[in-house]
Protein backbone atom coordinates (compact mmCIF):
# COMPACT_ATOMS: atom_id res chain seq x y z
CA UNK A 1 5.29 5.75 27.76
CA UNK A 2 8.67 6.31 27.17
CA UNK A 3 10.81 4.24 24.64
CA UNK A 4 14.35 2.82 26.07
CA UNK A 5 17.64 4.19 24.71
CA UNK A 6 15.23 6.20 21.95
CA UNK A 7 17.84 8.80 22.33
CA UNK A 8 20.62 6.50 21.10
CA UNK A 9 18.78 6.55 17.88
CA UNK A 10 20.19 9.19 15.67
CA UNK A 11 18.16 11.40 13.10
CA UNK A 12 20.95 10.24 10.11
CA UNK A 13 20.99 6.46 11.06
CA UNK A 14 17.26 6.25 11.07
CA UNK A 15 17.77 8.28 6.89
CA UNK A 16 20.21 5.76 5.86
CA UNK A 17 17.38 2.95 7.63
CA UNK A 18 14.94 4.20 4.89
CA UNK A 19 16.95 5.03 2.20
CA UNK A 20 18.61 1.61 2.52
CA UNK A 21 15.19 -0.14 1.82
CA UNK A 22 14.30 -1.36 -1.36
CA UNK A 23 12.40 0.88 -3.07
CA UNK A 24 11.03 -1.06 -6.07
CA UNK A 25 10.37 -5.19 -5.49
CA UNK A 26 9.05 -7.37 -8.38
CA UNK A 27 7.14 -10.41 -7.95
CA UNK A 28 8.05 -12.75 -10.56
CA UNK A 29 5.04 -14.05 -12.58
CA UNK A 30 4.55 -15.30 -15.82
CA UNK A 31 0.98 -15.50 -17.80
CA UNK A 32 0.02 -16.56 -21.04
CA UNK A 33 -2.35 -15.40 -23.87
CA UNK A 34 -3.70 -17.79 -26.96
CA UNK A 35 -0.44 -18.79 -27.99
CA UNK A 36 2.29 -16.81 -26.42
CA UNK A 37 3.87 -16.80 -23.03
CA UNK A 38 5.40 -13.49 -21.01
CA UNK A 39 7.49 -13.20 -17.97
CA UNK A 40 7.96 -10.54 -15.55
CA UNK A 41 11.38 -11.34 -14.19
CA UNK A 42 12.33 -10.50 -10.77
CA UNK A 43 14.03 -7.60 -11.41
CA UNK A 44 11.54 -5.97 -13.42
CA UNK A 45 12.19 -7.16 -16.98
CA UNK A 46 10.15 -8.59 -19.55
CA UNK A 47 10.91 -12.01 -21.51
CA UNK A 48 8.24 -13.61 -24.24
CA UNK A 49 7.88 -16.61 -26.21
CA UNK A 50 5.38 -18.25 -28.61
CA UNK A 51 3.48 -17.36 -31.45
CA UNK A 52 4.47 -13.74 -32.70
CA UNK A 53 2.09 -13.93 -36.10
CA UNK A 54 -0.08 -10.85 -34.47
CA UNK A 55 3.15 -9.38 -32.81
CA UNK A 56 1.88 -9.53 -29.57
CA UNK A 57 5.46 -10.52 -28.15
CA UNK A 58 6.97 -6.82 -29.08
CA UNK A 59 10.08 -8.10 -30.67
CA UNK A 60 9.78 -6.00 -33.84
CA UNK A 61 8.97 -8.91 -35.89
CA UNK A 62 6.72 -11.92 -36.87
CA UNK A 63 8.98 -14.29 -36.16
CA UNK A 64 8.06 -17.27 -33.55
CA UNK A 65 10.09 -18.33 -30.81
CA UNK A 66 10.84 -21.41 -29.03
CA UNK A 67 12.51 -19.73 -26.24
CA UNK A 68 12.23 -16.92 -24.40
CA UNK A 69 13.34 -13.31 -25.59
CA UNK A 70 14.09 -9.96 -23.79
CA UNK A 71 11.50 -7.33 -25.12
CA UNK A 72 13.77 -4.17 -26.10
CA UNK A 73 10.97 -1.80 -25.08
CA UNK A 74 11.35 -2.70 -21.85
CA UNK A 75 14.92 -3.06 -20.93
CA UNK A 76 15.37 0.12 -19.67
CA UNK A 77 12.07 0.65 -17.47
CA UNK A 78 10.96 -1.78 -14.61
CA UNK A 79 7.58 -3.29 -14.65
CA UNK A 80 5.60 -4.38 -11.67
CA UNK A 81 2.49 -6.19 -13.08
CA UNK A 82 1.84 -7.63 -16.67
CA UNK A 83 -1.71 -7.93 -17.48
CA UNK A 84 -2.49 -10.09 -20.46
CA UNK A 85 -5.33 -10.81 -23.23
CA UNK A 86 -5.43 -12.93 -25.82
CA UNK A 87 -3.45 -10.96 -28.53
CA UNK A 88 -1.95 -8.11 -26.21
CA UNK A 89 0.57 -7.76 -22.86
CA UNK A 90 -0.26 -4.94 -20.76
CA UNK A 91 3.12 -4.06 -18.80
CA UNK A 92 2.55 -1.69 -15.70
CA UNK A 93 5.64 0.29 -15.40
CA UNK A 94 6.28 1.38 -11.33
């Protein structure tokens, strides 16, 4: 079977095609251990909030917080997945 105008298609437009795709897509979620609440933000940062007596929001500290706060460890990696137990996050870097 032969595809119409295939030969219109050029090698270098179908490259830029692929290399114009997104090549790392977040899907926003947020979970929640005993007392503490993360967020995986859509483009692949982490936010927490809640109890912090254990440390388990990874904000160098004990501190609690009312609202949420950007975890430094992982401002300069993306995560795709957060997976979460009582006391701990589990990010899943791409």
């Amino acid at each position: 079977m032969k595809i119409p105008h295939l030969h219109l298609i050029r090698p270098f437009t179908l490259l830029a095609l692929l290399l114009a795709a997104p090549v790392f897509t977040v899907t926003p979620m947020v979970t929640t251990g005993y007392d503490h609440t993360v967020a995986l933000k859509s483009d692949g940062t982490i936010a927490a909030w809640g109890d912090n007596a254990h440390r388990q929001l990874g904000i160098g500290n004990t501190e609690y917080r009312l609202s949420q706060m950007a975890i430094p460890e992982f401002t300069q990696v993306k995560v795709s997945r957060l997976d979460i137990t009582e006391r701990r996050v589990q990010p899943l870097l791409h």
